[in-house]
C-alpha atoms as a PDB file:
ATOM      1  CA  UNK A   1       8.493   7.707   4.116  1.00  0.00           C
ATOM      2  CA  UNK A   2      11.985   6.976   3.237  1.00  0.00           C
ATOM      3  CA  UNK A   3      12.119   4.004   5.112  1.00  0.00           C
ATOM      4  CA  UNK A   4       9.164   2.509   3.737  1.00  0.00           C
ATOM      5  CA  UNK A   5       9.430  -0.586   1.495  1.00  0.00           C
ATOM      6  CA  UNK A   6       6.638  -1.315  -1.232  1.00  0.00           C
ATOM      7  CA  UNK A   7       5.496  -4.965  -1.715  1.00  0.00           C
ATOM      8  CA  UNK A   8       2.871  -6.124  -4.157  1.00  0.00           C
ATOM      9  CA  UNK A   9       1.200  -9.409  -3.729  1.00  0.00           C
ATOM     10  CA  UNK A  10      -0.285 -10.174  -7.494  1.00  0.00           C
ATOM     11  CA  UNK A  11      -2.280 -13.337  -6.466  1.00  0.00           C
ATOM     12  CA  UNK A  12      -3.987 -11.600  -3.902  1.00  0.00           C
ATOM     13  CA  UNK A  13      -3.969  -8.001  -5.117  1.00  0.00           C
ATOM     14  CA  UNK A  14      -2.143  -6.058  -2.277  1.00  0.00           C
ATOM     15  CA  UNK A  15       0.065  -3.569  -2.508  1.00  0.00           C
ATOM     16  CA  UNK A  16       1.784  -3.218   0.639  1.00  0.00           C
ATOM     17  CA  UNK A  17       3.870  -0.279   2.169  1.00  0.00           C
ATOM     18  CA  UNK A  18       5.721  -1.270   5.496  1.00  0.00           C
ATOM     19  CA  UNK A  19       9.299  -0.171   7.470  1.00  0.00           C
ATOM     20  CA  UNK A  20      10.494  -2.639  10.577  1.00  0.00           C
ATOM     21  CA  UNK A  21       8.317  -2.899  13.600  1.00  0.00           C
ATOM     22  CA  UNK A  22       5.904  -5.227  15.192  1.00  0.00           C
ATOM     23  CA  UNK A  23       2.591  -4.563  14.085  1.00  0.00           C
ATOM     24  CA  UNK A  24       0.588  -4.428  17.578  1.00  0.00           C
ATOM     25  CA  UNK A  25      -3.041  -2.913  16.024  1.00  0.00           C
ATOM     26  CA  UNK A  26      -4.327  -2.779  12.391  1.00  0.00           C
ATOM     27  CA  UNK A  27      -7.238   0.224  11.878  1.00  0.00           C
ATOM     28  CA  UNK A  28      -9.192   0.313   8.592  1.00  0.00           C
ATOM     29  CA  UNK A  29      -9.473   3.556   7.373  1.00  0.00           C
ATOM     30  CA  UNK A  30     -11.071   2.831   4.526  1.00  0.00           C
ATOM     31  CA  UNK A  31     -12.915  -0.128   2.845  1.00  0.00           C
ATOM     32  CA  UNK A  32      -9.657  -1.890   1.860  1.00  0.00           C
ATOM     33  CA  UNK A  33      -7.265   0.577   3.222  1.00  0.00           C
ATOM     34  CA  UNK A  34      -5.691  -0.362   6.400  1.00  0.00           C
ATOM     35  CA  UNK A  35      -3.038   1.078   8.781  1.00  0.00           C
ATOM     36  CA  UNK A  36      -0.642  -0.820  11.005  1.00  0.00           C
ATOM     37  CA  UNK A  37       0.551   0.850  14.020  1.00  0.00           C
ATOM     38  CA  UNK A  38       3.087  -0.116  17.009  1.00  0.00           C
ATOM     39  CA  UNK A  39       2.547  -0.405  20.290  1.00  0.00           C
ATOM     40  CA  UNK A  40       3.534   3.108  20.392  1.00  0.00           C
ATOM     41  CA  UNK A  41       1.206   4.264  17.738  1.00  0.00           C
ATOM     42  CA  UNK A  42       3.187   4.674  15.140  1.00  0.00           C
ATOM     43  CA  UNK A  43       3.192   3.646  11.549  1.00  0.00           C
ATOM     44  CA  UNK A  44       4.650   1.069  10.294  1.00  0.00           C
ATOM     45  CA  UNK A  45       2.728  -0.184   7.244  1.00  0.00           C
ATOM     46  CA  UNK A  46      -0.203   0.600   5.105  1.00  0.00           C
ATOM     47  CA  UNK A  47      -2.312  -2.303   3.719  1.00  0.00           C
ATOM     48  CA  UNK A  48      -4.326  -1.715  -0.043  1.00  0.00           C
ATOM     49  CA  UNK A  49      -6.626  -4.187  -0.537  1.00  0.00           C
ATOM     50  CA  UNK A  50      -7.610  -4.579  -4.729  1.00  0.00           C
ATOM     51  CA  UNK A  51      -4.762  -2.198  -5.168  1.00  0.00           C
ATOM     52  CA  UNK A  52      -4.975  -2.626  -9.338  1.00  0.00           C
ATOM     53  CA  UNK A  53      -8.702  -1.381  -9.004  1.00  0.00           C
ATOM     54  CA  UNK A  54      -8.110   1.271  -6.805  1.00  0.00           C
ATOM     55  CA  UNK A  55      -4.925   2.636  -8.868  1.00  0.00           C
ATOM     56  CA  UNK A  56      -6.566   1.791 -12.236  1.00  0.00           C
ATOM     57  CA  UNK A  57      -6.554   5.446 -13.775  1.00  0.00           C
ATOM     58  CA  UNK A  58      -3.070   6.249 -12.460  1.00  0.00           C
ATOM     59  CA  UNK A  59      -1.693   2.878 -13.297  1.00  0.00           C
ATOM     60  CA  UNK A  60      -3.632   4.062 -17.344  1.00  0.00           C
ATOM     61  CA  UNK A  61      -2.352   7.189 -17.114  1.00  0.00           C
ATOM     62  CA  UNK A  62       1.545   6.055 -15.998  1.00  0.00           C
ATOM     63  CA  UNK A  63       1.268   3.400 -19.415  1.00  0.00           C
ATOM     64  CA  UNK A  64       0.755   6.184 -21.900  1.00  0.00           C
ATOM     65  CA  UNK A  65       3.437   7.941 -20.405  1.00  0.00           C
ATOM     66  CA  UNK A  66       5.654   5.188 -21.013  1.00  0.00           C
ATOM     67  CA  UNK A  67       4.807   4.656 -24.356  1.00  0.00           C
ATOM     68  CA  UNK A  68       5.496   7.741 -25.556  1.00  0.00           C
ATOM     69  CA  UNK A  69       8.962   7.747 -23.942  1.00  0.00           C
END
């Protein structure tokens, strides 16, 4: 995972996980959880749809962390 980036797209609430490669199939894994592959089957990103929602108690928990600090 080291050569994973991590994007976040506020407006539309996507955080986005992806390393170079040309996406050639996307499979949803979950509602709002999708996987980009190569043509050789391998990974190249990871799409999280309403990524604030679904990180909401870790994103909670992370802020009081900070603030203590």
């Amino acid at each position: 995972m080291d050569d994973f980036k991590v994007f976040y797209d506020e407006e539309e609430d996507i955080l986005y996980l992806a390393k170079e490669g040309e996406e050639a199939e996307v499979v949803e894994i979950s509602p709002g959880v999708n996987m980009e592959l190569d043509s050789n089957g391998n990974l190249i990103g990871v799409e999280l749809f309403k990524a604030s929602r679904m990180f909401k108690n870790v994103l909670k928990s992370m802020e009081k962390k900070l603030q203590v600090a």
